[in-house]
Protein backbone atom coordinates (compact mmCIF):
# COMPACT_ATOMS: atom_id res chain seq x y z
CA UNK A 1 -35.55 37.12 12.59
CA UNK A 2 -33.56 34.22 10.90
CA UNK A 3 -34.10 33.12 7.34
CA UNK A 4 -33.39 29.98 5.80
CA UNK A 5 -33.55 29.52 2.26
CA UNK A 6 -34.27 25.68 1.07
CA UNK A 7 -34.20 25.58 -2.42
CA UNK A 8 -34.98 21.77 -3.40
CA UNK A 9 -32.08 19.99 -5.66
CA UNK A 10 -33.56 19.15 -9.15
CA UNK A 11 -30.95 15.88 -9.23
CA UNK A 12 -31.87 14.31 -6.03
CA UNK A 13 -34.88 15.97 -4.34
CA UNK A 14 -33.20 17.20 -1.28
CA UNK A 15 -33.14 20.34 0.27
CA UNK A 16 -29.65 22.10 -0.20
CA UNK A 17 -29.37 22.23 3.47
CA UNK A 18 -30.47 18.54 4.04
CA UNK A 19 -27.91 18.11 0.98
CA UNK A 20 -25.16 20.29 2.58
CA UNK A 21 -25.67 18.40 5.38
CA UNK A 22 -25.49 14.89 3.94
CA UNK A 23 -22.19 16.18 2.54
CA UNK A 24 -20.57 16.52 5.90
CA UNK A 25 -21.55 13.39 7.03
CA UNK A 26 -19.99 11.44 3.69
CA UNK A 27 -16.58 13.64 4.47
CA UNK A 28 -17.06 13.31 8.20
CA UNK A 29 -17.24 9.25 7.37
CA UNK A 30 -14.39 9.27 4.80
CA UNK A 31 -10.82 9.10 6.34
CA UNK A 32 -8.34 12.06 5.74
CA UNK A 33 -5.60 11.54 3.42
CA UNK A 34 -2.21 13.00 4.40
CA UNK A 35 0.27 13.60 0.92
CA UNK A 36 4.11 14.09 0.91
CA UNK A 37 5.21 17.10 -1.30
CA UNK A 38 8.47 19.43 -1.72
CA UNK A 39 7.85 22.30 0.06
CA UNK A 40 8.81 24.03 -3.68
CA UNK A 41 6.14 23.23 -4.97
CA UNK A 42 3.97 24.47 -1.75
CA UNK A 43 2.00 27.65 -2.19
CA UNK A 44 3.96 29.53 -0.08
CA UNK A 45 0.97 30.29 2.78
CA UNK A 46 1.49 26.82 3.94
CA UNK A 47 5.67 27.56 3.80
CA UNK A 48 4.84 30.46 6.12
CA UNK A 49 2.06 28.66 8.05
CA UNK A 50 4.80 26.11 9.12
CA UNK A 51 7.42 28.81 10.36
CA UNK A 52 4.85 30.56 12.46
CA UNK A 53 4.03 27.20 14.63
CA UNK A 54 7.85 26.90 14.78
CA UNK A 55 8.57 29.95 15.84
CA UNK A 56 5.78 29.27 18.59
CA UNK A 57 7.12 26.10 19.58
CA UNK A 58 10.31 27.43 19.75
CA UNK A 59 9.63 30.22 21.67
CA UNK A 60 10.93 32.98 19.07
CA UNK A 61 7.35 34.22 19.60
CA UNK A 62 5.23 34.37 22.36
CA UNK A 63 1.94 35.17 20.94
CA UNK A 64 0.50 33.73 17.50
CA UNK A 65 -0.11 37.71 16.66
CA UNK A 66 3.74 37.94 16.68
CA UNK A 67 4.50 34.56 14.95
CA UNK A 68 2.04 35.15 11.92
CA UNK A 69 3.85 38.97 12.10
CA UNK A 70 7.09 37.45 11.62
CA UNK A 71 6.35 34.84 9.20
CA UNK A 72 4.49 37.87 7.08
CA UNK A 73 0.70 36.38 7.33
CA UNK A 74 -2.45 37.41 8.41
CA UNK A 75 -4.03 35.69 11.75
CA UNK A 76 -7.01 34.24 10.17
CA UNK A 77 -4.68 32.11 7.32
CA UNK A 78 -2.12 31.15 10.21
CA UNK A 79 -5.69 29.64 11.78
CA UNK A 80 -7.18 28.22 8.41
CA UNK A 81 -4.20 26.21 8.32
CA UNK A 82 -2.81 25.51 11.48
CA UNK A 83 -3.86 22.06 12.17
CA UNK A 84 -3.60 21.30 8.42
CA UNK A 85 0.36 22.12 7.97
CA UNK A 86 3.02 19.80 9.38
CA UNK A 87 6.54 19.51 8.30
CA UNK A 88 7.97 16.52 7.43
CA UNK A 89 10.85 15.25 8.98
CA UNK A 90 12.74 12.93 6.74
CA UNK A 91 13.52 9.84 8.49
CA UNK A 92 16.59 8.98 6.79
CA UNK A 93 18.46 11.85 7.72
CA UNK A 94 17.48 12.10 10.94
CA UNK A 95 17.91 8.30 11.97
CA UNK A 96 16.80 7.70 15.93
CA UNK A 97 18.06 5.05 17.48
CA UNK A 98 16.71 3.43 20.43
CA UNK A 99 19.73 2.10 22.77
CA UNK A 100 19.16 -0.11 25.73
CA UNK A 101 21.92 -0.28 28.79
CA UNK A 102 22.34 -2.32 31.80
CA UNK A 103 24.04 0.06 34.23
CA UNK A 104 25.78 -0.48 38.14
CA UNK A 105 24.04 1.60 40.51
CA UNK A 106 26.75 3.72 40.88
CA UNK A 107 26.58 7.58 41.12
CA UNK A 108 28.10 9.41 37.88
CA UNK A 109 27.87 6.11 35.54
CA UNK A 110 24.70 7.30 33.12
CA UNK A 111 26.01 10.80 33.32
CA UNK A 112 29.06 9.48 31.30
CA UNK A 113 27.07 7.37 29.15
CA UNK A 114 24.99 10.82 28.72
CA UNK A 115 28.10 12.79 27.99
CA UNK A 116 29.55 10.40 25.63
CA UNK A 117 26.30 11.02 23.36
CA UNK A 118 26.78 14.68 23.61
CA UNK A 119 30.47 14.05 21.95
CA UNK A 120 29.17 12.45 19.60
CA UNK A 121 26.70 14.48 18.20
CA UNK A 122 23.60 12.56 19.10
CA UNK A 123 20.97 14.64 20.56
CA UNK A 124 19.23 12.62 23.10
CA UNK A 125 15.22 12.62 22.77
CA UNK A 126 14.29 10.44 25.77
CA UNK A 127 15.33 9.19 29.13
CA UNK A 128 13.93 6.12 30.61
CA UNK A 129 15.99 4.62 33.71
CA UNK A 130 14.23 1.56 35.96
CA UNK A 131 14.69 1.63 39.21
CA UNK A 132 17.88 -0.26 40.37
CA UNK A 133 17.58 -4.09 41.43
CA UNK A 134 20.50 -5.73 42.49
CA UNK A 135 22.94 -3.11 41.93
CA UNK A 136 21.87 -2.72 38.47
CA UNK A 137 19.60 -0.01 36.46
CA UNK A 138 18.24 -1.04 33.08
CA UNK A 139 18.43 2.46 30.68
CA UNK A 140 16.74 3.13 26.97
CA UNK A 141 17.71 5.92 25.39
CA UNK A 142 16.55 7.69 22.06
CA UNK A 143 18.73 9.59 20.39
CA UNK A 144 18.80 11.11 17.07
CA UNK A 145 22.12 10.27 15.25
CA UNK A 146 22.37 11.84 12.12
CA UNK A 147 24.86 14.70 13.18
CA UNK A 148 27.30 12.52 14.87
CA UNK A 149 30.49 13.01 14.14
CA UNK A 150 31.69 9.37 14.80
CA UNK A 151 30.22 6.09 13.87
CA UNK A 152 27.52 4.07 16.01
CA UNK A 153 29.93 1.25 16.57
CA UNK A 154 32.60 3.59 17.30
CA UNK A 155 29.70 5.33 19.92
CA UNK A 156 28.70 1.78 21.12
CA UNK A 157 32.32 0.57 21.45
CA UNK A 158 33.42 3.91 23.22
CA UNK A 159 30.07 3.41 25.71
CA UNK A 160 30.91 -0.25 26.16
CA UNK A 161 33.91 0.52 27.50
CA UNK A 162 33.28 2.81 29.83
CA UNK A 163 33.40 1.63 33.58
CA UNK A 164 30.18 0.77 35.15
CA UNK A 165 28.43 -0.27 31.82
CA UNK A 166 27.40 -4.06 31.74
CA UNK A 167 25.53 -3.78 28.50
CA UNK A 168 25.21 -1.42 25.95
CA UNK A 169 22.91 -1.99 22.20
CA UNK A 170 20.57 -1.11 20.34
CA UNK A 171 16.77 -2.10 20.96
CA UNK A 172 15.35 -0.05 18.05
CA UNK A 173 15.94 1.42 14.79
């Protein structure tokens, strides 16, 4: 046996379940807002929240069980708030770059280009390479540069020079 209660609102006539449901619809309709705020001044569920998908994206846990163990919360909050936590990765720390080469078809020449970002610092996010026309590959690569340990036109000068590069720039900031 299932029982609803209706109770009829006194301020506009409607059922409270015809109202409850009129509700979702007005927040269904509105679009979410997304806020930027120190993660001191977090309560520190959402802190915690945060580590656990890390650790699960990072493999430090296999199983959200062991991820919310480790972070010190319960399943259920870890699941509340899952899809409602995301760190925020500051942009101007992190700068990625977008570079754009124009390589010769010649075996080893993006594997220096590739090696010369790894000296640097830069931690390479994406590969794209065409497929080579007339002796030539076009190349973008994304990099993050804020831990590089030399300067992008010291990386772009050190690149440029390097045998089998035709072109070498940036496409994107």
């Amino acid at each position: 046996m299932c029982y609803h209660g209706r109770r009829t609102n006194a301020r506009n006539g409607r059922t409270e379940s015809a109202a409850a449901a009129a509700g979702m619809e007005d927040a269904m309709s509105k679009a979410i807002k997304y806020y930027i705020v120190a993660a001191d001044a977090l309560p520190e569920i959402f802190i915690k929240v945060a580590e656990a998908k890390r650790m699960m994206q990072t493999g430090e846990a296999d199983t959200v069980g062991e991820a919310t163990r480790m972070a010190g919360i319960s399943r259920s909050a870890f699941y509340k708030y899952k899809d409602s936590v995301q760190p925020f990765n500051d942009m101007k720390a992190e700068h990625i770059l977008t570079f754009y080469a124009m390589l010769k078809d010649v075996s080893g020449v993006l594997s220096g280009v590739l090696s010369h970002f790894a000296a640097s610092g830069a931690n390479i996010l994406t590969i794209n390479q065409s497929i080579p026309t007339n002796g030539c590959a076009a190349v973008t690569i994304s990099a993050e540069t804020g831990q590089m340990e030399e300067t992008l036109e010291q990386l772009i000068g050190n690149i440029t020079a390097l045998d089998g590069v035709l072109k070498f720039e940036i496409l994107a900031r």
